[in-house]
N, C-alpha and C. Protein backbone atom coordinates (compact mmCIF):
# COMPACT_ATOMS: atom_id res chain seq x y z
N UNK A 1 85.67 139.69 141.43
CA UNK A 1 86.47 139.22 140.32
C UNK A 1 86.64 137.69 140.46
N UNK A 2 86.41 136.89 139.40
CA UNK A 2 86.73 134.97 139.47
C UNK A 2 88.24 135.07 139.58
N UNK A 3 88.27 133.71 140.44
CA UNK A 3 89.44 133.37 140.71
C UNK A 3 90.06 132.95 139.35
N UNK A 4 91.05 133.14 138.55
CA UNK A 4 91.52 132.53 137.86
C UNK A 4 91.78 131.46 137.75
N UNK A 5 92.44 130.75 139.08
CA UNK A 5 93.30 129.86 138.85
C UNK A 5 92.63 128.69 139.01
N UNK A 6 91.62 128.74 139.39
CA UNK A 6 90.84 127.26 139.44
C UNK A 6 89.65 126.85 138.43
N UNK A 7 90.17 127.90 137.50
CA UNK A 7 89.39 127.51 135.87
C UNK A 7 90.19 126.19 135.32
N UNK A 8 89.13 125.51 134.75
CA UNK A 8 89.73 124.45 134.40
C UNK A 8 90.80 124.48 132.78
N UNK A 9 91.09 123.55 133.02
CA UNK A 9 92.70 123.69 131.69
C UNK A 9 91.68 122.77 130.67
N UNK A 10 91.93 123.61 129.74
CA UNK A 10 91.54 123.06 128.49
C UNK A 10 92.92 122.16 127.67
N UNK A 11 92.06 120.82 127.51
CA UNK A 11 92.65 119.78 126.89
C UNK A 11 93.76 119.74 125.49
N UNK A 12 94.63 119.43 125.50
CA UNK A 12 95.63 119.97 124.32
C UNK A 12 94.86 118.70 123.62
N UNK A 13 94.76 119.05 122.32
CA UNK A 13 94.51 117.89 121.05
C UNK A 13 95.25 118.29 119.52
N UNK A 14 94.41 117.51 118.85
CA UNK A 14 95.11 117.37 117.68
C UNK A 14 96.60 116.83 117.52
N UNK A 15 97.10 117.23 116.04
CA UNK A 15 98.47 116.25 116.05
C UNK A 15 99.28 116.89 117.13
N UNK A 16 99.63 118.23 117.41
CA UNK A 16 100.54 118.47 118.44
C UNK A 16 100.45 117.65 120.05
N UNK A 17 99.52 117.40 120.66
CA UNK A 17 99.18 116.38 121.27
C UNK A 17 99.63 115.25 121.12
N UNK A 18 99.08 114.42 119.94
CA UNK A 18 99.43 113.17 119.97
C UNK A 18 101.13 112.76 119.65
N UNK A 19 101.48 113.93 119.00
CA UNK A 19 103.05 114.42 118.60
C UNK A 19 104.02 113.90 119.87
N UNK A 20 103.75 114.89 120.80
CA UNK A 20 104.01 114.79 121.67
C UNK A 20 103.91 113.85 122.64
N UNK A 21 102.61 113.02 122.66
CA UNK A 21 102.98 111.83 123.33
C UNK A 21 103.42 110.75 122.91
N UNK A 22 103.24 110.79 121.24
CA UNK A 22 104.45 109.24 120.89
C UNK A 22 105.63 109.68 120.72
N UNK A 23 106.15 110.68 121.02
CA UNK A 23 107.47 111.34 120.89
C UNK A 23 108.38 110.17 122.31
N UNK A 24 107.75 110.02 122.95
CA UNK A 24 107.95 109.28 124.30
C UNK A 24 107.67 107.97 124.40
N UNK A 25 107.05 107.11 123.50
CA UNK A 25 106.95 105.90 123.07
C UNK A 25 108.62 105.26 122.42
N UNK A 26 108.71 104.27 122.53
CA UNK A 26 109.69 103.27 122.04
C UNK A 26 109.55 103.03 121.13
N UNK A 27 110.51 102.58 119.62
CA UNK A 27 110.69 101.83 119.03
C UNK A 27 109.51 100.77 118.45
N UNK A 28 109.33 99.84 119.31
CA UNK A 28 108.70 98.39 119.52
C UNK A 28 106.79 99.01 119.85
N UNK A 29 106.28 99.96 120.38
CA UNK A 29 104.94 100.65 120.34
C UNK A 29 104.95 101.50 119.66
N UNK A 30 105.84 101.83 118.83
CA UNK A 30 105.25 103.04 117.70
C UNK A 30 105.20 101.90 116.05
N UNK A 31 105.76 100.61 116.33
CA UNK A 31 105.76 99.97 114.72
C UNK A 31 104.21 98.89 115.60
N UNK A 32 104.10 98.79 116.58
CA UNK A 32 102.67 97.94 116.95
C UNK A 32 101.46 98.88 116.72
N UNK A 33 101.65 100.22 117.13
CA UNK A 33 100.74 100.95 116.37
C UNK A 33 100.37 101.33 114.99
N UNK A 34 101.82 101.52 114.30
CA UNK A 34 101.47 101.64 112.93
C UNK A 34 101.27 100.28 112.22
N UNK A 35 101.31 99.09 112.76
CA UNK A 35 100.69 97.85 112.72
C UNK A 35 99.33 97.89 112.51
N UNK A 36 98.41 98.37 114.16
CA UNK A 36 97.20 98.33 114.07
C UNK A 36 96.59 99.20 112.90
N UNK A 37 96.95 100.35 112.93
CA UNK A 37 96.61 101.36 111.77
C UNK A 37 96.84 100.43 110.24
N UNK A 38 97.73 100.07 109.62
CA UNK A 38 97.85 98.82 108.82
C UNK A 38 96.73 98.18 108.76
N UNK A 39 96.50 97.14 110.08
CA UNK A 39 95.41 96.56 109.52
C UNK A 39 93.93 97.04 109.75
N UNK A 40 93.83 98.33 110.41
CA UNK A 40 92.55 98.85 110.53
C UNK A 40 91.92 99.49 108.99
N UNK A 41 92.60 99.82 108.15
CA UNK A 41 91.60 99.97 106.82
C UNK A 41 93.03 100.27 105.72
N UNK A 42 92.20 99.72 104.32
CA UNK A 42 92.38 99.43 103.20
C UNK A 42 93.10 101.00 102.94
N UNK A 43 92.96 102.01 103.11
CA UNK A 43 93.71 102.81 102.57
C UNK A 43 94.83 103.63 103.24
N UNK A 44 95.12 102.91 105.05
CA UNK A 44 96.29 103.08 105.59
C UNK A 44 97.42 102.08 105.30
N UNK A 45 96.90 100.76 104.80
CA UNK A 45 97.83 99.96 103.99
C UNK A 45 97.73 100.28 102.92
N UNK A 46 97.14 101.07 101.71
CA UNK A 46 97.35 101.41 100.92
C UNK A 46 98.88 102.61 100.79
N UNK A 47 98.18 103.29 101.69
CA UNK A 47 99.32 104.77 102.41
C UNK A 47 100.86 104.26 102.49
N UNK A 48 100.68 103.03 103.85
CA UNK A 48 101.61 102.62 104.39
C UNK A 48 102.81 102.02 103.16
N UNK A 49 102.16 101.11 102.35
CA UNK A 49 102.84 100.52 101.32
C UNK A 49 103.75 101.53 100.37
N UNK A 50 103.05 102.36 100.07
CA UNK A 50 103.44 103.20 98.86
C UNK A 50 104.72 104.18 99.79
N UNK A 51 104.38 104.25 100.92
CA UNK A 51 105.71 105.10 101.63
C UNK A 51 106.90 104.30 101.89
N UNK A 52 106.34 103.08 102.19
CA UNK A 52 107.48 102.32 102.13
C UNK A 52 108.32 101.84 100.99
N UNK A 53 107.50 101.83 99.82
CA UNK A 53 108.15 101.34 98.50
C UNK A 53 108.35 102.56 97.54
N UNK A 54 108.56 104.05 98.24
CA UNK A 54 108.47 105.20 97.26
C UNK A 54 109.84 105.31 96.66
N UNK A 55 110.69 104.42 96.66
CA UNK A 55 112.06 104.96 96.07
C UNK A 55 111.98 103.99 94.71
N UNK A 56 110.86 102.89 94.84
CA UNK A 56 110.59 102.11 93.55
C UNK A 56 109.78 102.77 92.29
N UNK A 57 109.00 103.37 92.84
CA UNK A 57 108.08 104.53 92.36
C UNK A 57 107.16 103.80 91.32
N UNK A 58 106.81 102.65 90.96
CA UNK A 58 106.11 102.02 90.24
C UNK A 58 105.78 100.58 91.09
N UNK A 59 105.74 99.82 89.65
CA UNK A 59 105.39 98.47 90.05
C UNK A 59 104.21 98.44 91.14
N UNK A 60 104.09 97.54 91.63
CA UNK A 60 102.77 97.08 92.61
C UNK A 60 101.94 98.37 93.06
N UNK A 61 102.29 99.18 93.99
CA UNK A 61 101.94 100.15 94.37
C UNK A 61 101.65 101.36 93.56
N UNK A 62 102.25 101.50 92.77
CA UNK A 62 101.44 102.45 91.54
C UNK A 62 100.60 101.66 90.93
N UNK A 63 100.62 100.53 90.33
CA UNK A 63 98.65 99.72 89.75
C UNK A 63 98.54 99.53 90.98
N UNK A 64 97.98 99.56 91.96
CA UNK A 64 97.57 99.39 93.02
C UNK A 64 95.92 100.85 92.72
N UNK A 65 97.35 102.24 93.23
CA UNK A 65 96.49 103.59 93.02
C UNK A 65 96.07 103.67 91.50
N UNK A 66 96.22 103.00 90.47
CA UNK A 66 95.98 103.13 88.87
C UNK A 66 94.36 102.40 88.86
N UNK A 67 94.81 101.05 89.71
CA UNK A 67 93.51 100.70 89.98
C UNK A 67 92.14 101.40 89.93
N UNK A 68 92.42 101.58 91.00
CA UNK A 68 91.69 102.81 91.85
C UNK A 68 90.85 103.78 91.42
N UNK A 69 91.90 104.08 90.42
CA UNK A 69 91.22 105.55 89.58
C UNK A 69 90.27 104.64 88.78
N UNK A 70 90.91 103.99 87.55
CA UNK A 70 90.29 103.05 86.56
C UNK A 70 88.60 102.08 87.05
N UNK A 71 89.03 101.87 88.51
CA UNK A 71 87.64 101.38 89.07
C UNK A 71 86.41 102.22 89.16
N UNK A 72 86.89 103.25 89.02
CA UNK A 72 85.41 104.39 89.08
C UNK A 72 84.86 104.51 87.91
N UNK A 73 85.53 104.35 86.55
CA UNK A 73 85.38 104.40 85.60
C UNK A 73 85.00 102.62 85.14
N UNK A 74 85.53 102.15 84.88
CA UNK A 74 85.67 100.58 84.29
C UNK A 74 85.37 99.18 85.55
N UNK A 75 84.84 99.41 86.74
CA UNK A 75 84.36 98.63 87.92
C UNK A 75 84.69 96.91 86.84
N UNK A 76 85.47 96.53 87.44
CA UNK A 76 85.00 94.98 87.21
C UNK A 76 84.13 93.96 87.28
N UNK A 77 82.88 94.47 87.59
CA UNK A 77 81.96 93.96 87.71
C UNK A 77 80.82 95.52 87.67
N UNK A 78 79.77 95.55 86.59
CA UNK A 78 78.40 96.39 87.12
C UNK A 78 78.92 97.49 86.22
N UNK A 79 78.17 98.88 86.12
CA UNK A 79 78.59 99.89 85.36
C UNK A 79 79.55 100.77 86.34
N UNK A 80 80.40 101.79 85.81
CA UNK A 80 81.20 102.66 86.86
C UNK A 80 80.19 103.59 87.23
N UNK A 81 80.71 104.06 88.79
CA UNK A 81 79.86 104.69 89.35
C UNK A 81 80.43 106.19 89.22
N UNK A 82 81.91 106.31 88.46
CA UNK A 82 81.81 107.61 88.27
C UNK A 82 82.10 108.61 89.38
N UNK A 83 82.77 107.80 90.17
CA UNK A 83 83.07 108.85 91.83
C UNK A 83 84.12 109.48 91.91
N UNK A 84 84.08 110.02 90.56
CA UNK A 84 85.28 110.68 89.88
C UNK A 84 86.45 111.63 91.23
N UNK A 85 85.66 112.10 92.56
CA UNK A 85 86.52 112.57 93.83
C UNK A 85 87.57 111.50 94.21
N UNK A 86 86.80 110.04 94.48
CA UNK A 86 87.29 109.16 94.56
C UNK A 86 88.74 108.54 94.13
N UNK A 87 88.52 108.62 92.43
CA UNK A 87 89.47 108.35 91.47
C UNK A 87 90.54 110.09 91.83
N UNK A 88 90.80 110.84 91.79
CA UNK A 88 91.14 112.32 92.34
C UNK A 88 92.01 111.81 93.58
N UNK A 89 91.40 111.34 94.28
CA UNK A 89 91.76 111.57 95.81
C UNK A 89 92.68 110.47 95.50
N UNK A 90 92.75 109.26 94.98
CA UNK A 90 93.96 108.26 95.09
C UNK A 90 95.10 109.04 94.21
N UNK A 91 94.95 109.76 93.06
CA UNK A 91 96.45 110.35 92.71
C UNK A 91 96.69 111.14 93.94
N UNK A 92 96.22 112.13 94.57
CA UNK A 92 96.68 112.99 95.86
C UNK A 92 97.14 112.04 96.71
N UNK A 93 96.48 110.75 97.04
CA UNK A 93 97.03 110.25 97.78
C UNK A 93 98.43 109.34 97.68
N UNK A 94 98.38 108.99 96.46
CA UNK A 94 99.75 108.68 96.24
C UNK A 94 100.89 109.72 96.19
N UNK A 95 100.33 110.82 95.63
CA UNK A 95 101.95 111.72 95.85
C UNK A 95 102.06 111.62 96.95
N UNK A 96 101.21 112.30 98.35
CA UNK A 96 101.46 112.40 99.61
C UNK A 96 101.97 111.36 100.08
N UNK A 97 101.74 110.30 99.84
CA UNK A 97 102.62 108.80 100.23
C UNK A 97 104.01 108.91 100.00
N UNK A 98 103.78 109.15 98.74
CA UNK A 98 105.72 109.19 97.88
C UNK A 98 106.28 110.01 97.53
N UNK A 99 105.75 111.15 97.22
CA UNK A 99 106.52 112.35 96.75
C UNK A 99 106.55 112.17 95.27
N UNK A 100 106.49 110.52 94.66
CA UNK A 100 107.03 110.23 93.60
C UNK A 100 106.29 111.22 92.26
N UNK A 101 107.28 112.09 91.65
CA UNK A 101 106.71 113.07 90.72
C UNK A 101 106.28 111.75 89.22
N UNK A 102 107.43 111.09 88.65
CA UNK A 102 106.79 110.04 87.39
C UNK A 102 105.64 109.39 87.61
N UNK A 103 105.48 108.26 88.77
CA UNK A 103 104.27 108.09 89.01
C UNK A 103 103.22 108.72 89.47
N UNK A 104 103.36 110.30 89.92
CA UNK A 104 101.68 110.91 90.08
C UNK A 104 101.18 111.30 88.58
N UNK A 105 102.85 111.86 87.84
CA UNK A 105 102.43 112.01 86.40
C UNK A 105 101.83 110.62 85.50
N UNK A 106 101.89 109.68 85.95
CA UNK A 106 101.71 108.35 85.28
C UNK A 106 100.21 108.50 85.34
N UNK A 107 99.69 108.66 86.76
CA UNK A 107 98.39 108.36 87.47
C UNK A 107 97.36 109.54 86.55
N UNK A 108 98.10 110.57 86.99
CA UNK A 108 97.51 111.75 85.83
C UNK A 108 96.83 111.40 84.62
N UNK A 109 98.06 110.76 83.82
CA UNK A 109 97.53 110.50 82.27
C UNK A 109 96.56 109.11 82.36
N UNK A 110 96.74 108.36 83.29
CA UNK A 110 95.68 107.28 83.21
C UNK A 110 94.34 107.75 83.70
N UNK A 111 94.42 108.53 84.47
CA UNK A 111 92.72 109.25 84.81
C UNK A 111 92.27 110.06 83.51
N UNK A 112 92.88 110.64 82.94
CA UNK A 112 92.67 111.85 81.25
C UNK A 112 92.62 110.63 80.66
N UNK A 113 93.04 109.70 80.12
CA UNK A 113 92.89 108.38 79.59
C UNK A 113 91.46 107.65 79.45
N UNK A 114 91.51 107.13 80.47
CA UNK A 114 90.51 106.45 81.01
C UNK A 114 89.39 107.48 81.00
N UNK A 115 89.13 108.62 81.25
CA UNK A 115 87.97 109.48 81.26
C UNK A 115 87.85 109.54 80.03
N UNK A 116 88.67 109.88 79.15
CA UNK A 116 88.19 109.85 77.31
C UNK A 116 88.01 108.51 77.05
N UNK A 117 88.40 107.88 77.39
CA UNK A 117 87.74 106.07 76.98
C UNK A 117 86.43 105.59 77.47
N UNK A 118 85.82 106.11 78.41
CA UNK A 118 84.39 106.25 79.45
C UNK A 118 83.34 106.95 78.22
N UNK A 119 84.29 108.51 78.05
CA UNK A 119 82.84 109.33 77.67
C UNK A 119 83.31 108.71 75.81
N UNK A 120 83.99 107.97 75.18
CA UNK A 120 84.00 107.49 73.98
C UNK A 120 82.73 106.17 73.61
N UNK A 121 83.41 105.29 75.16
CA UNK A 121 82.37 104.55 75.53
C UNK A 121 80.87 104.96 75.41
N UNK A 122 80.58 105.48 76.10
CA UNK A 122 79.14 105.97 76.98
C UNK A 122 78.59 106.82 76.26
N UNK A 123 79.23 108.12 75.70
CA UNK A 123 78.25 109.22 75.15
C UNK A 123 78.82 110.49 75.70
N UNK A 124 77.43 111.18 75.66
CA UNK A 124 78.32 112.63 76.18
C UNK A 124 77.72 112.52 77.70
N UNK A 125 78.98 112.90 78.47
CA UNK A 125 78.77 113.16 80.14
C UNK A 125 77.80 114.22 81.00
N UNK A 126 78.71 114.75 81.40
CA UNK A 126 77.63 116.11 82.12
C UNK A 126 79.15 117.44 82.09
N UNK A 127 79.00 118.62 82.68
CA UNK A 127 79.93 119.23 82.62
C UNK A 127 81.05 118.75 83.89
N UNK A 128 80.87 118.45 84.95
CA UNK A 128 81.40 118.01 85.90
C UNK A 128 82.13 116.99 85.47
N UNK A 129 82.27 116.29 84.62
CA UNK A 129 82.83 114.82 84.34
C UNK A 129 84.12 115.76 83.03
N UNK A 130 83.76 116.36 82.72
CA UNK A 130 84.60 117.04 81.51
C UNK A 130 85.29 117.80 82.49
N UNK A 131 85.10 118.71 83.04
CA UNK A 131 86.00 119.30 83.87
C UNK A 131 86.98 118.99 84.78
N UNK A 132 86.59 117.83 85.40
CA UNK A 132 87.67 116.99 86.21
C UNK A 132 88.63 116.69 85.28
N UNK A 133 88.37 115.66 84.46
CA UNK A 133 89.31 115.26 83.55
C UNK A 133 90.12 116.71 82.96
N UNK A 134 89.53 117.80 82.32
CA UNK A 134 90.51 118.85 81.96
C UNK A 134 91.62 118.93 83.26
N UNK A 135 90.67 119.00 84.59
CA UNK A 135 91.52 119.54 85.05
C UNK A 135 92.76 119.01 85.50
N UNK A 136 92.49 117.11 85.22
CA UNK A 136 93.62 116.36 85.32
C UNK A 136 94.61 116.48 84.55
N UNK A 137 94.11 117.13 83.46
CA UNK A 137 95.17 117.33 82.06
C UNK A 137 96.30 118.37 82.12
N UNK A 138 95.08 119.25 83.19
CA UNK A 138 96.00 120.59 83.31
C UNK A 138 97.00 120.45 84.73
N UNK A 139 96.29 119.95 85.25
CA UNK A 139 97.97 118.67 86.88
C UNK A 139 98.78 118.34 86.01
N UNK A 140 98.80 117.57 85.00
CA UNK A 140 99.59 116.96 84.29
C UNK A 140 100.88 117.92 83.53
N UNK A 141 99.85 118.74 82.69
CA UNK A 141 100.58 119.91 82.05
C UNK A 141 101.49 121.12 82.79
N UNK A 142 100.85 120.76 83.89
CA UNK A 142 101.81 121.69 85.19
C UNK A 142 103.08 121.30 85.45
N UNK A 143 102.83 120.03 85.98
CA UNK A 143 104.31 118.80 86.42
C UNK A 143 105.23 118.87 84.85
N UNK A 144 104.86 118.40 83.83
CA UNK A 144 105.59 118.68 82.71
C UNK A 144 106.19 119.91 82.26
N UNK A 145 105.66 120.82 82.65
CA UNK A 145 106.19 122.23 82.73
C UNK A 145 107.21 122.57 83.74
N UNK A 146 107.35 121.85 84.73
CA UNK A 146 107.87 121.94 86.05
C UNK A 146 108.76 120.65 86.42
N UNK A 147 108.39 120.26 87.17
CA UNK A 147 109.36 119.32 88.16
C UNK A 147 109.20 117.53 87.06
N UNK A 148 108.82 117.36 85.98
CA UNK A 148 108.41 116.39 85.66
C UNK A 148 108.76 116.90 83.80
N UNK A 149 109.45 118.07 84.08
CA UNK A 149 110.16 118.39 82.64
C UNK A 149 110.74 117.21 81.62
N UNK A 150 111.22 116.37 82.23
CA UNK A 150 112.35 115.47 81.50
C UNK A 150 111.39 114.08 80.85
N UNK A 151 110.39 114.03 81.60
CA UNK A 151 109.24 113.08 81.27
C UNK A 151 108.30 112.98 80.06
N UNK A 152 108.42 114.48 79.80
CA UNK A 152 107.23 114.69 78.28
C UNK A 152 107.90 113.48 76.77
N UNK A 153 108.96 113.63 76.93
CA UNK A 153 109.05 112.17 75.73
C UNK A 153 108.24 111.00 76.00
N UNK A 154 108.06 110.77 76.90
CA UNK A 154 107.12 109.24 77.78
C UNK A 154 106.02 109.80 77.44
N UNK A 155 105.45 111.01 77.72
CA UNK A 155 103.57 111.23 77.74
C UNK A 155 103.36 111.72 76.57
N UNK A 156 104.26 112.20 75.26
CA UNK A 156 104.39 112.86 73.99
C UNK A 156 103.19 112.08 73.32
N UNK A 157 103.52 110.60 73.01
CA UNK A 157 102.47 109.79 72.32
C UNK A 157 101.19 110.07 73.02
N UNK A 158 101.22 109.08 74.10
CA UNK A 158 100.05 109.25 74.83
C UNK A 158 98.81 110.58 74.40
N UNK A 159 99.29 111.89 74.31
CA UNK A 159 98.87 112.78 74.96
C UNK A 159 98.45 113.11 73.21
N UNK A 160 98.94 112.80 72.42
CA UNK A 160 98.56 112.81 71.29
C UNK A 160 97.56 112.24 71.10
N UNK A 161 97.21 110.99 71.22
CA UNK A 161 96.22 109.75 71.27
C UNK A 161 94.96 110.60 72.26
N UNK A 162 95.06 110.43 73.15
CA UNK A 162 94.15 111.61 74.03
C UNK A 162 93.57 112.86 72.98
N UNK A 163 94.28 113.79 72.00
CA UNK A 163 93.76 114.61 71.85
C UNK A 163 92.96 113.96 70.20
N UNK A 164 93.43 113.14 70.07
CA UNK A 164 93.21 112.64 68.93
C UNK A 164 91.45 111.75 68.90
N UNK A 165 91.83 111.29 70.23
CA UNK A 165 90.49 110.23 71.10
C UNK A 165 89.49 111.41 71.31
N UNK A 166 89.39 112.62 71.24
CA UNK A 166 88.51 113.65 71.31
C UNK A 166 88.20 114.64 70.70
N UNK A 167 88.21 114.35 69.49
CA UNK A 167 87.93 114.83 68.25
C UNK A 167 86.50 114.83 68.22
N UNK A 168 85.66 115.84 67.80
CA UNK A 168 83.90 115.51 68.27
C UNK A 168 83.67 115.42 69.22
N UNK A 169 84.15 115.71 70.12
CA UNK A 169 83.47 115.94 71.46
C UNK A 169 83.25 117.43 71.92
N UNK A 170 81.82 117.15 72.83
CA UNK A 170 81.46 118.66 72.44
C UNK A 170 82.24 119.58 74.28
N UNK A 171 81.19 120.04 74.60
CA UNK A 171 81.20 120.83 76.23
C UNK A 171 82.78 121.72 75.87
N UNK A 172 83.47 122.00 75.04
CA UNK A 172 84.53 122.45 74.48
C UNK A 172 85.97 121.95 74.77
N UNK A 173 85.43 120.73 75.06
CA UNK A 173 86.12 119.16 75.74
C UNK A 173 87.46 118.95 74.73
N UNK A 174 87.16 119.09 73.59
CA UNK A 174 88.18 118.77 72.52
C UNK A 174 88.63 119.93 72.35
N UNK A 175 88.32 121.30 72.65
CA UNK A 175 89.29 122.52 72.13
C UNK A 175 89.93 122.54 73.03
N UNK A 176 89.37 122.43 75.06
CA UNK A 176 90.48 122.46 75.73
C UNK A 176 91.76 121.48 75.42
N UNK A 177 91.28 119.92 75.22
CA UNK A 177 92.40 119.21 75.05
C UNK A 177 93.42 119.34 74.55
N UNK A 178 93.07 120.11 72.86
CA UNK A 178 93.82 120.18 71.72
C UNK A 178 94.84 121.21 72.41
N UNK A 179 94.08 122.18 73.02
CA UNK A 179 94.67 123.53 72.74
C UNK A 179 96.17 123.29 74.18
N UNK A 180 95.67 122.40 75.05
CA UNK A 180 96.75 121.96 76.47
C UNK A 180 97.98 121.13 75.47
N UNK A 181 97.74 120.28 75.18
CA UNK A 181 98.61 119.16 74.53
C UNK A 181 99.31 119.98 73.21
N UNK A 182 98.48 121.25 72.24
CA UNK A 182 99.31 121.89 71.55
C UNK A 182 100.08 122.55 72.27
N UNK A 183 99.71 123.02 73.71
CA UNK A 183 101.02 124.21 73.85
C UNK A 183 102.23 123.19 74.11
N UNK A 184 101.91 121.86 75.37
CA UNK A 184 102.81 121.54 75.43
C UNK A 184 104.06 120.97 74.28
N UNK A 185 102.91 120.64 73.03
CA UNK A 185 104.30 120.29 72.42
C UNK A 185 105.18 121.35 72.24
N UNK A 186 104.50 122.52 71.77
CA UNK A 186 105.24 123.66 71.02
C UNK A 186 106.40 124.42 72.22
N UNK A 187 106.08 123.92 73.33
CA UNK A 187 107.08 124.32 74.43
C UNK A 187 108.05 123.19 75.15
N UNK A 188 107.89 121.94 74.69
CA UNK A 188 108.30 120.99 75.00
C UNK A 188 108.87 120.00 74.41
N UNK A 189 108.24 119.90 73.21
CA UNK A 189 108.67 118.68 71.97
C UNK A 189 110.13 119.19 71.18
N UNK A 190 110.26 118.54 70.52
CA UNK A 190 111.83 118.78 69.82
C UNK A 190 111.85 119.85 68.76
N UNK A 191 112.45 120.86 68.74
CA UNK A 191 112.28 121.53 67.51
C UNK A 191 112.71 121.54 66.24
């Protein structure tokens, strides 16, 4: 029979690990680390900022992530490349930063926005490019239904303009729109 006891110990990792050892760090090495992290890449100061400024819930740090999205679509320079995950992953990443429910709903309607202003632009897309965007519509229509109830007077116009901006469009692009933005009014708007 092997000896047990002189098997070797397998290495603790992941966050419980590292948990645990800055749990034992000071003050003064846990803000020099989240320093280095800061300046080691563009989207831990992106992170960092928006957690720190989440009780503002706009201004800088929301066009910051508005950016973001809008750059995949509208690049300031060259055609958009359309990395529509990309544009996706900065609204996720801003809630997870802030929690902030108005501005992920903000970010929402500027990606459904901006995607009907692209394929108005451009022509007709592919199905993948229509579906994201629905499905941003339908994030949107969720939070308004939910935790972001009190907000639909703010996205009322908007969301009109949107269904209005997709009139003729085919992939059944304009019946989903119509048919999201009709329920919400009829469950949401003033009677």
């Amino acid at each position: 029979m092997p000896d047990e006891t002189n098997k070797p110990t397998k290495k603790s990792s992941g966050w419980s690990a590292a948990r645990q050892n800055l749990a034992t760090w000071d003050k003064p090495a846990l803000l020099a680390l989240v320093k280095d992290l800061y300046d080691a890449a563009a989207g831990n100061r992106d992170f960092i900022q928006a957690r720190c400024q989440a009780e503002d819930g706009g201004g800088e740090v929301l066009e910051t992530y508005r950016r973001k999205i809008v750059e995949q679509f509208f690049p300031k320079r060259g055609e958009g490349k359309l990395k529509l995950g990309e544009a996706r992953k900065a609204i996720r990443d801003y809630r997870k930063a802030t929690g902030n429910i108005p501005g992920t709903a903000e970010l929402l309607i500027t990606y459904v926005e901006t995607g009907v202003k692209f394929t108005n632009e451009y022509g007709d897309i592919d199905e993948r490019f229509y579906t994201s965007v629905e499905s941003a519509l339908g994030e949107l229509a969720a939070l308004l239904r939910g935790d972001a109830r009190e907000l639909y007077p703010q996205f009322r116009a908007r969301l009109a303009k949107v269904e209005q901006e997709t009139d003729g469009i085919g992939w059944g692009f304009h019946d989903f729109i119509a048919g999201e933005v009709g329920q919400l009014e009829d469950e949401l708007g003033e009677p």
